[in-house]
Protein backbone atom coordinates (compact mmCIF):
# COMPACT_ATOMS: atom_id res chain seq x y z
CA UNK A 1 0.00 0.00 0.00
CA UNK A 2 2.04 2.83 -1.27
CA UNK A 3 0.37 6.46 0.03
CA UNK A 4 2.75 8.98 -0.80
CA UNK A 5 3.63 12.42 1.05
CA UNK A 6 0.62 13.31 3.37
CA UNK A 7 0.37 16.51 5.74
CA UNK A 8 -2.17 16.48 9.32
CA UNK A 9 -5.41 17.20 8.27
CA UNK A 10 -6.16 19.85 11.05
CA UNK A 11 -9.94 21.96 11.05
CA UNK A 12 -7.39 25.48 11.89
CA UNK A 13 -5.47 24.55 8.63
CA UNK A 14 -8.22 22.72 6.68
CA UNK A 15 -8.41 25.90 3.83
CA UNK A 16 -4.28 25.64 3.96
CA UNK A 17 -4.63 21.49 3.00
CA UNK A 18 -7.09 21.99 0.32
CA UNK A 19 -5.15 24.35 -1.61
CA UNK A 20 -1.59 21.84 -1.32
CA UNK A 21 -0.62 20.58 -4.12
CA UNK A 22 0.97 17.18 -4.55
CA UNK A 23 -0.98 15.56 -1.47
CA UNK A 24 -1.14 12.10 -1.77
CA UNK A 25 -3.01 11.77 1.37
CA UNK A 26 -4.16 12.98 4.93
CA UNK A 27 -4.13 12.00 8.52
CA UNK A 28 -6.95 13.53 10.99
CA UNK A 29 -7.33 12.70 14.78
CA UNK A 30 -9.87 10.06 15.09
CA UNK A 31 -11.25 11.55 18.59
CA UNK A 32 -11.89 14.59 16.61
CA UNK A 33 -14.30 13.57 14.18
CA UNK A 34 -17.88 12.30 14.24
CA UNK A 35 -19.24 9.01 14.44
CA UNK A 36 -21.59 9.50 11.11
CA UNK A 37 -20.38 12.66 8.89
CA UNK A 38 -17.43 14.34 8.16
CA UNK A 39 -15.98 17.56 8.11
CA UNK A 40 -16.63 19.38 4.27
CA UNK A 41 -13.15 19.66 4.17
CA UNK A 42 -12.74 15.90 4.27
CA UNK A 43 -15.12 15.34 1.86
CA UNK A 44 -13.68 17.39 -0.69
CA UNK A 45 -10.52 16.28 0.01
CA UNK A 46 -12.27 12.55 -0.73
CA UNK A 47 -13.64 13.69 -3.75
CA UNK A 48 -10.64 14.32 -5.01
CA UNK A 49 -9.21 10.89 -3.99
CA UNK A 50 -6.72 11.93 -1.15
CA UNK A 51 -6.63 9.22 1.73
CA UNK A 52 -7.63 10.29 4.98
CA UNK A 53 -6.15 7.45 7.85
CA UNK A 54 -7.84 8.34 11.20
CA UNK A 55 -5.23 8.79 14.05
CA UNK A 56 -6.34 7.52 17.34
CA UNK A 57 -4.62 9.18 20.55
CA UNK A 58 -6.91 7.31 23.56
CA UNK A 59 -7.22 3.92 23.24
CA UNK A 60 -4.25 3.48 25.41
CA UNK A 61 -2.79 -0.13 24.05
CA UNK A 62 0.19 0.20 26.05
CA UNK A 63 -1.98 0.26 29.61
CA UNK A 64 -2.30 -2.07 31.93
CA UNK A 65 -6.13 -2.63 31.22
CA UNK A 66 -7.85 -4.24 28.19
CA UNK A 67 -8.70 -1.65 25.67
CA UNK A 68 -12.36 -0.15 26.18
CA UNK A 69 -14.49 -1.51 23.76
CA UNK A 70 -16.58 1.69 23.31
CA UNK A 71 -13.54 2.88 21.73
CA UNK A 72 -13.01 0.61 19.86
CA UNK A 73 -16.61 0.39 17.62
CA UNK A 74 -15.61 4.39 17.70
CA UNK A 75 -12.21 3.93 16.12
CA UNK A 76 -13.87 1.35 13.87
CA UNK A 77 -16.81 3.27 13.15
CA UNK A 78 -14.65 6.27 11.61
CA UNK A 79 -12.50 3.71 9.55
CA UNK A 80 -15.92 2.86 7.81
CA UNK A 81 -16.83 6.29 7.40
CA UNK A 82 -13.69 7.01 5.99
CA UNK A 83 -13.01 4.41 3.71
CA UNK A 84 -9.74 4.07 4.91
CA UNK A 85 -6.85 1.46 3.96
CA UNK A 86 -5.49 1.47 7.70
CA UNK A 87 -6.07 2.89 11.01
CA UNK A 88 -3.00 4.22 13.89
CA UNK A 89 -2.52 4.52 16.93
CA UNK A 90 0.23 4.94 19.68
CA UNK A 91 2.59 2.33 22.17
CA UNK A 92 1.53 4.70 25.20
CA UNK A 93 -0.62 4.51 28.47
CA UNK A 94 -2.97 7.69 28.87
CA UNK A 95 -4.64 6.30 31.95
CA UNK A 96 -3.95 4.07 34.96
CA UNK A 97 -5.79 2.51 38.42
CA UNK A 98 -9.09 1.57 38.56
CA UNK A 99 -10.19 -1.76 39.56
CA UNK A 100 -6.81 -3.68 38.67
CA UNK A 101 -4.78 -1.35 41.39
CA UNK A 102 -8.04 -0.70 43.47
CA UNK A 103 -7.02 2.77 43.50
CA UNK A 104 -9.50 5.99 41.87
CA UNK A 105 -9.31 6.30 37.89
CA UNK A 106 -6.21 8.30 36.83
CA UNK A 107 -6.14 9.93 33.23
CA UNK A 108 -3.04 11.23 32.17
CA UNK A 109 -4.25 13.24 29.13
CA UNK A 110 -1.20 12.78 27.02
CA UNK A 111 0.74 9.45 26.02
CA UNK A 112 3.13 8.31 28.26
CA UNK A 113 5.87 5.33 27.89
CA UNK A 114 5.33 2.05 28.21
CA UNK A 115 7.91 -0.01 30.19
CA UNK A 116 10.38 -2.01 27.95
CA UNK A 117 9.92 -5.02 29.69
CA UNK A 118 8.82 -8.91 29.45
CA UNK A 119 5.69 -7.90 31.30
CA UNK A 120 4.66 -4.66 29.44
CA UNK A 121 4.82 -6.27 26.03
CA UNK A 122 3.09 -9.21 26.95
CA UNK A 123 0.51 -6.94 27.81
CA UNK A 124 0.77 -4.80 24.96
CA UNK A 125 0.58 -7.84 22.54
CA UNK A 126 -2.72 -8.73 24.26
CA UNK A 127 -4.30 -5.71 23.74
CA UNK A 128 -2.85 -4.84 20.35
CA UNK A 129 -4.85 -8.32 19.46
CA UNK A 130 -7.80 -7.49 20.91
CA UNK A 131 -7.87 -4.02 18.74
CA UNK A 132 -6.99 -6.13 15.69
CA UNK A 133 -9.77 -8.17 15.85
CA UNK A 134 -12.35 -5.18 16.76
CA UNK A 135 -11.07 -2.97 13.55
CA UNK A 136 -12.24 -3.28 10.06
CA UNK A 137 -8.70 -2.57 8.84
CA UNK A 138 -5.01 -2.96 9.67
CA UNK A 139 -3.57 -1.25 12.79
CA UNK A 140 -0.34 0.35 12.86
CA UNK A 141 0.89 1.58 16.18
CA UNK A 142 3.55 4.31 16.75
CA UNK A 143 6.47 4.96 18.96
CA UNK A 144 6.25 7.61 21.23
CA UNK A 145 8.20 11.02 22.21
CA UNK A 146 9.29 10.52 26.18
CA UNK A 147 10.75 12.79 28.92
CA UNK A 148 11.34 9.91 31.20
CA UNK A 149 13.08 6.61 31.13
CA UNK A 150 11.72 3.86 33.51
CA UNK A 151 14.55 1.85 35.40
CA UNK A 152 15.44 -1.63 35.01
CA UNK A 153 14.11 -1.66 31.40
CA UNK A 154 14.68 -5.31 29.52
CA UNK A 155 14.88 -4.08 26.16
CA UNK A 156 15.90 -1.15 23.13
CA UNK A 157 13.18 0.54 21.20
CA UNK A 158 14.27 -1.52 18.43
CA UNK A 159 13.73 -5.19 20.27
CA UNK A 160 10.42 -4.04 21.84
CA UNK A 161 8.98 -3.16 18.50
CA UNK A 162 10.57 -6.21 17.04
CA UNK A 163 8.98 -8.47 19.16
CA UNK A 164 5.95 -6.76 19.01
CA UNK A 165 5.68 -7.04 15.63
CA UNK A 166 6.43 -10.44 15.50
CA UNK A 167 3.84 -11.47 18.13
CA UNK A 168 1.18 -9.55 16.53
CA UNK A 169 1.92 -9.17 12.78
CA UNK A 170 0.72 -5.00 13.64
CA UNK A 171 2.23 -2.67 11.51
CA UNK A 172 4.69 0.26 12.82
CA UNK A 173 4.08 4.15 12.16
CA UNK A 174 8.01 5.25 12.99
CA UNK A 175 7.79 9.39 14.23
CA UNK A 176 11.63 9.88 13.02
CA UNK A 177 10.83 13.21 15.35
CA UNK A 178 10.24 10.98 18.18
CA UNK A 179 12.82 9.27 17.53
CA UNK A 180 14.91 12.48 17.58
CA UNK A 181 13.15 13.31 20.91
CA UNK A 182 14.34 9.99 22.63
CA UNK A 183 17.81 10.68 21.48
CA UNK A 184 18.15 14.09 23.13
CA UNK A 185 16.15 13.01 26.46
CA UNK A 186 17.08 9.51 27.03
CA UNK A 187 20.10 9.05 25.31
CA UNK A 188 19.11 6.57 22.63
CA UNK A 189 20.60 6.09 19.48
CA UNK A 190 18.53 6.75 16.53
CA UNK A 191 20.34 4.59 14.35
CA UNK A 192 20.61 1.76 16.24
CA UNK A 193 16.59 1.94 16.68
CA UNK A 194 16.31 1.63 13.23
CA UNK A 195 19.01 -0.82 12.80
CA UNK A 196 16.93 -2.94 15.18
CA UNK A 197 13.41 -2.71 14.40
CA UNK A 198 11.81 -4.54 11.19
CA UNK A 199 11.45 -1.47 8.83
CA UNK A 200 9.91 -4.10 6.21
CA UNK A 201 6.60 -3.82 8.92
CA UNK A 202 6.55 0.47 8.42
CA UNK A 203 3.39 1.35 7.45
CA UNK A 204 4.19 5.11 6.95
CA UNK A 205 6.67 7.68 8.86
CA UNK A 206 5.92 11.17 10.78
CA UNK A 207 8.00 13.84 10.37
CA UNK A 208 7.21 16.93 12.88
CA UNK A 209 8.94 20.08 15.05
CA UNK A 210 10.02 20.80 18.35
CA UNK A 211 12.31 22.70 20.47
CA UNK A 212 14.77 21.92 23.12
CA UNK A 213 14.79 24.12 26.14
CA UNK A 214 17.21 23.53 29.06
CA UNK A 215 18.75 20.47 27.95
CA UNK A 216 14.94 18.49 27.25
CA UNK A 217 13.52 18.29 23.57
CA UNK A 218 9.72 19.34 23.82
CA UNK A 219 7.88 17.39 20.68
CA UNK A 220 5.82 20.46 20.41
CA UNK A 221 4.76 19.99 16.86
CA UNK A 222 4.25 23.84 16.93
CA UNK A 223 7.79 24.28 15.48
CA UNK A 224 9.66 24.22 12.05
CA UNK A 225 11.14 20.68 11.32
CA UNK A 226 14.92 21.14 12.59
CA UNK A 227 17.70 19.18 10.87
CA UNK A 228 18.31 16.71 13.01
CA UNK A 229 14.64 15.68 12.86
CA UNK A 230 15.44 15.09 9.18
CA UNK A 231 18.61 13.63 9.66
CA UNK A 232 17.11 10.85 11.35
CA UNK A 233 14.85 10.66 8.13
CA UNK A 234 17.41 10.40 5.80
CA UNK A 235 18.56 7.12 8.40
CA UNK A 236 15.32 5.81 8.15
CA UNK A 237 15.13 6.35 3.84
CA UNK A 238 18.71 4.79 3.85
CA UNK A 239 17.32 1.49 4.89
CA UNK A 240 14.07 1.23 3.26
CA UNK A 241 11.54 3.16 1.17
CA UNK A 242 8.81 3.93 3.62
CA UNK A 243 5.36 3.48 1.61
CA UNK A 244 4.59 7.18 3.36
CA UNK A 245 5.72 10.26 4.79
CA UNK A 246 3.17 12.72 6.93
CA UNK A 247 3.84 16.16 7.70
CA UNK A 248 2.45 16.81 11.47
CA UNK A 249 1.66 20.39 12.48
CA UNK A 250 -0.90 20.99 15.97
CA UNK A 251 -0.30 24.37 16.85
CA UNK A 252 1.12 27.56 15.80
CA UNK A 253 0.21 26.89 12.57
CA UNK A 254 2.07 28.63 9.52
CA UNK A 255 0.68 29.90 6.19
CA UNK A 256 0.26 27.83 3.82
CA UNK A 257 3.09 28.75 2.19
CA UNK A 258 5.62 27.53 4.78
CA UNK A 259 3.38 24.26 4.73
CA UNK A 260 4.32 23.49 1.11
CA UNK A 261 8.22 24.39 1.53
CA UNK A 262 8.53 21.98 4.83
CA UNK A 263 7.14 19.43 2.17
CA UNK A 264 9.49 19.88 -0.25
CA UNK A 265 12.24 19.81 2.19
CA UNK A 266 10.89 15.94 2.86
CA UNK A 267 10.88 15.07 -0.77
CA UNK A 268 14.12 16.65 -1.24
CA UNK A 269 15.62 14.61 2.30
CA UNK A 270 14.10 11.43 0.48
CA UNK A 271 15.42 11.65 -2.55
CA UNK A 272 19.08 12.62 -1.61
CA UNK A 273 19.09 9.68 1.04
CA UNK A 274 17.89 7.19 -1.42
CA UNK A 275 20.59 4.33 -1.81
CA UNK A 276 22.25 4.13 -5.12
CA UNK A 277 20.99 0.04 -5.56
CA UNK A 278 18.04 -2.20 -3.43
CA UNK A 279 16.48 -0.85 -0.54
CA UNK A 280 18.61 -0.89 2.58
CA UNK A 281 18.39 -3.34 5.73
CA UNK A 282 15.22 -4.86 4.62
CA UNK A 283 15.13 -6.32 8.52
CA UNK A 284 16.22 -5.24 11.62
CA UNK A 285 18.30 -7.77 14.26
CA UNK A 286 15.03 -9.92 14.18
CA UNK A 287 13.03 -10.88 17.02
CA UNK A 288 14.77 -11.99 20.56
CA UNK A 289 14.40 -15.32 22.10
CA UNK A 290 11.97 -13.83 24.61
CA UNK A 291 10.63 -14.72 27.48
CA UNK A 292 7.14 -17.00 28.34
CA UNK A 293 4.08 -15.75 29.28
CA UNK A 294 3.79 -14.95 33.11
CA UNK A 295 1.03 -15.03 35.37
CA UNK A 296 0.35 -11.52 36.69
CA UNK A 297 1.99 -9.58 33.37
CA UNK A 298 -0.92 -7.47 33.80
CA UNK A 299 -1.38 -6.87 37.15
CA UNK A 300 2.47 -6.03 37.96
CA UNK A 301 1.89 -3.16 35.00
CA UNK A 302 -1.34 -1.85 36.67
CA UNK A 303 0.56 -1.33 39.59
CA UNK A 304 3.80 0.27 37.89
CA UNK A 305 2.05 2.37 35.77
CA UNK A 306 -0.20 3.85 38.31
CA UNK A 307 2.22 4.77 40.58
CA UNK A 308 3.92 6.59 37.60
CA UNK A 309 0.97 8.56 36.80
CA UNK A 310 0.03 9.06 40.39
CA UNK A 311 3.08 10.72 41.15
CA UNK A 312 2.89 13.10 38.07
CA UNK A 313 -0.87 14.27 38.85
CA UNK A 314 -1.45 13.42 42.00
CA UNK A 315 1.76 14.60 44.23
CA UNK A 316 2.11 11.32 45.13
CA UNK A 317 6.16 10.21 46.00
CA UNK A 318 8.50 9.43 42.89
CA UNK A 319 8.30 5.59 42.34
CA UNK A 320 12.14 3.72 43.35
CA UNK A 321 14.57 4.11 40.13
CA UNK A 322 13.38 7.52 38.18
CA UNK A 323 14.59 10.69 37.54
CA UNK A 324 13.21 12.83 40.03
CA UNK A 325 14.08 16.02 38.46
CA UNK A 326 13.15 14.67 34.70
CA UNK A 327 9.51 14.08 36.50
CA UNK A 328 9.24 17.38 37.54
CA UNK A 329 9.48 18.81 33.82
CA UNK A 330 7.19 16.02 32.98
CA UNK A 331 4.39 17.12 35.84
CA UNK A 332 4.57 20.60 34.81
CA UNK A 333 4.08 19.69 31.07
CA UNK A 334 0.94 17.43 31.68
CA UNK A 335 -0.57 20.58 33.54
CA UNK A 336 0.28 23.00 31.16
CA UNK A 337 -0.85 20.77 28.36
CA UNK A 338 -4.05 20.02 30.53
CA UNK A 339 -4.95 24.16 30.97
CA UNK A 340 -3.89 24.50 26.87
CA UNK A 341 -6.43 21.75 26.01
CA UNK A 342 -9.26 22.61 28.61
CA UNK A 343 -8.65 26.69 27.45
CA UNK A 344 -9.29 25.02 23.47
CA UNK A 345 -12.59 22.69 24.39
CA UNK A 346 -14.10 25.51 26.39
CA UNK A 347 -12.77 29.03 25.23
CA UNK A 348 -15.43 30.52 27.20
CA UNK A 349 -13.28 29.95 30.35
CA UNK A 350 -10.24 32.07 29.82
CA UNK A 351 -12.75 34.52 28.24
CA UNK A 352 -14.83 34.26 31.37
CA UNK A 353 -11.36 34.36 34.32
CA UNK A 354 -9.17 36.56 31.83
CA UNK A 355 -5.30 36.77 32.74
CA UNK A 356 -5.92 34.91 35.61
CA UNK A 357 -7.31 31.76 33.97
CA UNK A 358 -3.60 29.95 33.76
CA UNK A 359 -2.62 30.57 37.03
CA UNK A 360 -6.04 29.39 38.52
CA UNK A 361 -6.06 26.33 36.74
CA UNK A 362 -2.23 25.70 37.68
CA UNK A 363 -3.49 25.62 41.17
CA UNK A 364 -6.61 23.47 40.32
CA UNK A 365 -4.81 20.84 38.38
CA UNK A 366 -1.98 20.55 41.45
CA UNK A 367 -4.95 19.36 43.81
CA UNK A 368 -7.43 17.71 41.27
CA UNK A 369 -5.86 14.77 39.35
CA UNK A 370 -8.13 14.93 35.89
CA UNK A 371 -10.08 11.02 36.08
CA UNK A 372 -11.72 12.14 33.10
CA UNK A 373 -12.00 13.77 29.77
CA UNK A 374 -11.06 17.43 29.07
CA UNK A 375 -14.49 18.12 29.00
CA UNK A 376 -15.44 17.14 32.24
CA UNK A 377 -12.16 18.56 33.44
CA UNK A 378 -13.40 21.60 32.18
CA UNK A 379 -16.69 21.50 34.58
CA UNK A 380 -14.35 20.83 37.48
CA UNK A 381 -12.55 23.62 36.85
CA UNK A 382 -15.24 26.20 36.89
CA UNK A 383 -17.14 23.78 39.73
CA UNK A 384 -13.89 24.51 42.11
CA UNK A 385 -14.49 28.23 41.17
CA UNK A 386 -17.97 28.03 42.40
CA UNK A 387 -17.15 26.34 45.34
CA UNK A 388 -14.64 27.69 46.95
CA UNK A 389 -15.95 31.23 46.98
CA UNK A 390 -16.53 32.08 43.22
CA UNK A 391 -15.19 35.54 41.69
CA UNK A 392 -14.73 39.19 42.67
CA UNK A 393 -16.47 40.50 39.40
CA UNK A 394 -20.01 39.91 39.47
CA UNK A 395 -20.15 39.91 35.91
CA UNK A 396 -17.38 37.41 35.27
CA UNK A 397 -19.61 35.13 38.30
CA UNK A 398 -22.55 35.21 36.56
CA UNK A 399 -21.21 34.35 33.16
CA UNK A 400 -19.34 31.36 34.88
CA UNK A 401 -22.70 29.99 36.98
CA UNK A 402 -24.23 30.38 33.66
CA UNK A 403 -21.71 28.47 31.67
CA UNK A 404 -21.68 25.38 34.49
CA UNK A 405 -25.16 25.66 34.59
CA UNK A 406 -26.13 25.18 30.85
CA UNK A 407 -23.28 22.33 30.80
CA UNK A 408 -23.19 19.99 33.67
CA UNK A 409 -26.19 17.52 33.14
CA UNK A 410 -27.32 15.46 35.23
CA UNK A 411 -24.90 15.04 38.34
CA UNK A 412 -26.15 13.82 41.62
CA UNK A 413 -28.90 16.19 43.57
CA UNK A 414 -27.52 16.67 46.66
CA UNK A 415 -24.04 17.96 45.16
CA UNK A 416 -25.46 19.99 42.51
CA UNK A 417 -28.07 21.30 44.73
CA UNK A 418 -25.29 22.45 47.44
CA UNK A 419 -23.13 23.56 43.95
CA UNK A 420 -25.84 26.42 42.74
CA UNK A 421 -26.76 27.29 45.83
CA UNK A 422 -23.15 28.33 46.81
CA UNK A 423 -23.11 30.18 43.23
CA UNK A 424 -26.79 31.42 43.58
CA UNK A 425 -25.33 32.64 47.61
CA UNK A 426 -22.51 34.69 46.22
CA UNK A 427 -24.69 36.25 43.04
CA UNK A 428 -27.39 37.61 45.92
CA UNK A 429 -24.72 38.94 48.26
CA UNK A 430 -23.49 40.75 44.77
């Protein structure tokens, strides 16, 4: 299946995609599309026979628990929508605890690492299978940008994928950014990923910015592509001739303009890396001996994984091995990411607080672990607001009772009851 050079469908760029020339295809965030029609930008874009591959970001393959099966007929419902040759997702957890740990729900809102051990891939395999079977198409699952390095891991990026694929016949999506990413922050070779991993199984590559700030590489995909990023590309090209190449872009976007030359700096990376004769290492190292299935795989990642996330929402102590200071920068991103997203799903909320909006959800997010969406974070924001003594400007508290008011639903009496009274309290003493 040969796709071509494809750019991130995104609805703030959708007029930008349209007018590209020499798209082959597009990738769009599964979450972010309905169920049963799609955006007229997609359509046209159809019409005109450019792919569009839905991207999942919250199944969560790499967690502890079995993937949600709501999600699933979701994912699967926008692949038939679609008409789509494939479907992606990532090798992360985005959520931990529950009944496996006996601990509340934890949601992480971003994708984390999975441990490179026996246990977590046994894990992973079983839930990459149960996907597979759910989905109308092919998965292909990608590696993942990472702040943080667990201790005592068992094997390299390129075994654990190797494996992986081997177990599971899934298909890779290799973010050569990522890759970049993991270099910088952990130390990892790029090459040697790639000399390990089975590029024969690449179902297409991301290519995407960042920045590095004090020493860490942020994967902000709000940045230019940097040379190294395509350096690593060229590695990848070198050893095989990926069947696609994506352009990702989620914030800060650029005019269109600047779109078309990053392109064109791809093509131009592929074609100069090219190998004069065949295609490269068609195969990595191959798959490792491994190691039988154990009872309680799943259980000993529940608890690992939880208290991982616990201790980057929830204050909870650093779990025995990590970098404490490496998950500081990684607490402060999830709540910075978590204010960036909430202030997107409800603008009405930094319209509503002003300047002060950041800094109040700072403070929320430091004593309120999101178990959640960002949508329901969102209520829980503004419901803390309420609470705990509501706003100077009467104005500004009015809008905000009105805006939890029209949006909470149904929630249980005696809280909501004690929720708009408080609100109702501090609106009368206006």
């Amino acid at each position: 299946m040969k796709l071509g050079i494809g750019i991130g469908w995104r609805p703030e760029i959708a007029a930008e995609v349209e007018a590209l020339t020499g798209i082959d295809w597009v990738e769009a965030v599964a979450e972010n599309l309905c169920a049963d029609h799609l955006p007229g930008s997609l359509v046209r874009l159809r019409e005109r026979g450019v792919t569009v591959v839905p991207h999942g970001v919250s199944l969560g393959l790499g967690g502890a628990d079995r993937p949600d099966a709501g999600r699933l007929v979701s994912l699967a419902a926008r692949a038939e929508l679609l008409g789509t040759p494939l479907v992606t997702e990532h090798i992360a957890f985005v959520r931990a605890g529950g009944p496996l740990t006996a601990t509340p729900r934890l949601e992480a809102g971003h994708l984390l690492p999975v441990p490179r051990t026996w246990d977590a891939l046994e894990v992973l395999c079983e839930n990459v299978r149960i996907a597979q079977d759910s989905l109308p198409v092919p998965l292909a699952l990608e590696n993942i940008a990472a702040l943080i390095s667990w201790p005592d891991e068992e094997l390299t990026e390129g075994q654990f994928l190797a494996e992986l694929v081997e177990r599971t016949g899934v298909r890779l999506l290799i973010d050569v950014a990522n890759l970049h990413t993991n270099h910088v922050n952990r130390g990892e070779d790029p090459a040697k990923a790639l000399d390990e991993l089975p590029v024969e199984a690449i179902a297409y590559v991301h290519v995407a910015g960042g920045v590095e700030k004090d020493g860490v590489w942020h994967d902000t995909h709000a940045h230019p592509v940097t040379a190294p990023v395509l350096d690593v590309l060229a590695e990848l090209r070198s050893r095989v001739d990926p069947p696609g190449v994506l352009l990702e872009r989620d914030d800060a976007f650029p005019p269109g303009a600047e779109l078309a030359a990053e392109l064109e700096t791809i093509r131009g990376t592929l074609r100069a890396a090219a190998p004069d004769s065949g295609a490269g290492n068609s195969r990595g190292a191959g798959p490792l001996a491994g190691k039988p299935a154990t009872p309680g795989a799943r259980d000993r990642t529940a608890v690992a994984q939880t208290a991982l996330l616990s201790s980057l929402v929830a204050g909870t102590p650093a779990p025995e091995g990590f970098d404490h200071r490496r998950l500081r920068v990684q607490s402060r991103a999830l709540a910075a990411k978590r204010a960036d997203v909430v202030a997107k799903v409800a603008p009405e909320l930094p319209q509503i607080l002003g300047d002060g909006y950041r800094a109040a959800f700072l403070d929320y997010a430091r004593a309120r672990p999101m178990s959640g969406g960002y949508r329901r974070d969102a209520l829980d924001f503004a419901e803390r607001i309420l609470i705990s003594g509501g706003l100077a400007d009467p104005v500004a508290q009015r809008r905000l009772t009105h805006w939890w008011e029209d949006r909470s639903g149904p929630r249980p009496p005696r809280r909501t009851a004690r929720i708009v009274r408080a609100a109702r309290a501090v609106l009368v003493g206006k």
